[in-house]
Protein backbone atom coordinates (compact mmCIF):
# COMPACT_ATOMS: atom_id res chain seq x y z
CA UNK A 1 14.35 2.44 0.54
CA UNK A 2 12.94 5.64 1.88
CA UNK A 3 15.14 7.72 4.17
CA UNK A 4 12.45 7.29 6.77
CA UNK A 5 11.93 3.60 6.75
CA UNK A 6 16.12 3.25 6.80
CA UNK A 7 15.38 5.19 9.56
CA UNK A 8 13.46 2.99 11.48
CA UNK A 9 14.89 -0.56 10.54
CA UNK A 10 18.11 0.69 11.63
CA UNK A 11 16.96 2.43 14.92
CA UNK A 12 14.34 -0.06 15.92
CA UNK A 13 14.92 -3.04 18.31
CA UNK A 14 13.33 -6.34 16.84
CA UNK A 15 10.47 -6.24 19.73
CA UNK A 16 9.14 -3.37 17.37
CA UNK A 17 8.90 -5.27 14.12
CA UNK A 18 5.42 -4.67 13.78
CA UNK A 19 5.74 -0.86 13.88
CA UNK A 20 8.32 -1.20 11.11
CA UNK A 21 5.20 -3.42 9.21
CA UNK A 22 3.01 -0.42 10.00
CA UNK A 23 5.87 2.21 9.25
CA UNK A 24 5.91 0.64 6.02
CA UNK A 25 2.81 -0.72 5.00
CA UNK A 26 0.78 2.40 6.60
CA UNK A 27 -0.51 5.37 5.10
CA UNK A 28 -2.97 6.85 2.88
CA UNK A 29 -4.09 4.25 0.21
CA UNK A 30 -1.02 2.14 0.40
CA UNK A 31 -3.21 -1.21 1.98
CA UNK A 32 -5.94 -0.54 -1.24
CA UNK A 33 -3.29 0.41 -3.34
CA UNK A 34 -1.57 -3.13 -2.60
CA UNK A 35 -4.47 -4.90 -2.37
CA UNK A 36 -5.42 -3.82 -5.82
CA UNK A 37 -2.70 -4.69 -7.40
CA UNK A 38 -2.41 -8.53 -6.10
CA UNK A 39 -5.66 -8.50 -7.71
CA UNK A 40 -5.26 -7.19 -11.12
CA UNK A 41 -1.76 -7.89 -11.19
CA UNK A 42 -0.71 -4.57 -13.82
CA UNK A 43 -2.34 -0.96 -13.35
CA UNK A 44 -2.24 2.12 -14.53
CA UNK A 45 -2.28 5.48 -12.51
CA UNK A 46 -5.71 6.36 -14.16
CA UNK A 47 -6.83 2.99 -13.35
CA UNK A 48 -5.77 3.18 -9.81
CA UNK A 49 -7.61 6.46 -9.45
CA UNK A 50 -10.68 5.26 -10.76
CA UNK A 51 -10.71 1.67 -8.77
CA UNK A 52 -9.88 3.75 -5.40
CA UNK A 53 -12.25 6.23 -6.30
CA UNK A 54 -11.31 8.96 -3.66
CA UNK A 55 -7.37 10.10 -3.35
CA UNK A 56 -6.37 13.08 -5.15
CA UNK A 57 -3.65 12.49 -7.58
CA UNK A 58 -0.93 14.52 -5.30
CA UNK A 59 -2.08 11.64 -2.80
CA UNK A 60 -2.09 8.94 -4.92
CA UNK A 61 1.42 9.83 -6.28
CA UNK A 62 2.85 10.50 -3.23
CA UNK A 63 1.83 6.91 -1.58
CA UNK A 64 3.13 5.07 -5.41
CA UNK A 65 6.71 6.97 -5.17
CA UNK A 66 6.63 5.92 -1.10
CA UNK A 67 5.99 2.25 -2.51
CA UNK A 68 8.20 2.19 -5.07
CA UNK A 69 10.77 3.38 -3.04
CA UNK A 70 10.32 0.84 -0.25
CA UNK A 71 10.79 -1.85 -2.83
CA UNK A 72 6.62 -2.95 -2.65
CA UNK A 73 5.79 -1.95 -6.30
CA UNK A 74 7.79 -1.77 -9.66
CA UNK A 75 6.83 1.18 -11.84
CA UNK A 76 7.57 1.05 -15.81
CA UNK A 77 7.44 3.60 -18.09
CA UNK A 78 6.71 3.19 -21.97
CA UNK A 79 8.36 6.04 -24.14
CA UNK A 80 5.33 6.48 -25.85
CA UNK A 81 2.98 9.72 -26.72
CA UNK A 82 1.14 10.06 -24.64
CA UNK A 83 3.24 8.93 -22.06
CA UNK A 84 2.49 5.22 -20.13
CA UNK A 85 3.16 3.86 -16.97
CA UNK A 86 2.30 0.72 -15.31
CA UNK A 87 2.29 -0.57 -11.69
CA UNK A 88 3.12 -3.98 -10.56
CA UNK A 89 4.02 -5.58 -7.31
CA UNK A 90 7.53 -6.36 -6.33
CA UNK A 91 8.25 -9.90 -5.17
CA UNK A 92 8.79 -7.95 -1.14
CA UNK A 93 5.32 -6.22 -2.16
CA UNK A 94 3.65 -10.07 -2.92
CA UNK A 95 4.85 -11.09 -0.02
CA UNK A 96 2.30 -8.91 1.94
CA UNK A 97 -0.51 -10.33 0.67
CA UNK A 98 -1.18 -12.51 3.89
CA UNK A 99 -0.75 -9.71 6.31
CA UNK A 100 -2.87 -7.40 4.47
CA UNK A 101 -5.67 -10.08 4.41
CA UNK A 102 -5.41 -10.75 8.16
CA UNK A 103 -5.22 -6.92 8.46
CA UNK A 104 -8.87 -6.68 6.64
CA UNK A 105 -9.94 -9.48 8.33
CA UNK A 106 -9.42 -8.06 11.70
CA UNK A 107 -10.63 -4.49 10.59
CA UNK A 108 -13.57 -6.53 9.50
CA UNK A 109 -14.30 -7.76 13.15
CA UNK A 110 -13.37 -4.68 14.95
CA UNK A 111 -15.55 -2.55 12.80
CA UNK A 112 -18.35 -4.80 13.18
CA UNK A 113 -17.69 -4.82 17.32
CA UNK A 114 -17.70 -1.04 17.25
CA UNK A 115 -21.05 -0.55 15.58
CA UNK A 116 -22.63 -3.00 17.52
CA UNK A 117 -21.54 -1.21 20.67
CA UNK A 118 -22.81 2.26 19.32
CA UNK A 119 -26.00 0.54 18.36
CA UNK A 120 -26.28 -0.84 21.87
């Protein structure tokens, strides 16, 4: 676990368990990351690159070490020229499927509310 998220789990009072969600689960890429890898189950970096199509790779490994860290993604390396290394959800990282579909789901709807307001 990163020093940071210790951090807060230890500090926090349980009425803030959400911000500890969000503390976790928040950041650059890390929703698409997850999402992306519920869906194709094994990755590579490259691959995740390419799919997300936008973070530069000081980004992208940034957010990965932050995951694997946190216990949300397993990361195995191949001794192998060239090198390989593959991404794969954790069983803890699985487990936020559900909240990252209701998360898209509700960015969804207030995305939608927001452009029909600056429309209006």
């Amino acid at each position: 676990m990163r020093e940071k998220t210790e951090r807060i789990v230890r500090e926090w009072t349980e009425s803030c368990d959400a911000e500890v969600s969000i503390a976790v689960l928040g950041g650059a890429w890390k929703p698409s990351i997850l999402t992306l890898l519920g869906e194709h189950e094994v990755l590579r970096f490259g691959e995740l690159g390419r799919l997300l199509q936008d973070p530069t790779p000081r980004v992208l490994t940034r957010q990965l070490r932050e995951l694997e860290a946190d216990g949300l993604i397993t990361r195995t390396v191949y001794r192998q020229v060239p090198p390989k290394v593959e991404y794969r959800l954790s069983e803890l990282g699985a487990s936020a499927g559900q909240l990252l579909t209701e998360l898209t789901r509700w960015g969804t709807l207030y995305a939608g509310r927001q452009r029909t307001a600056v429309d209006a």
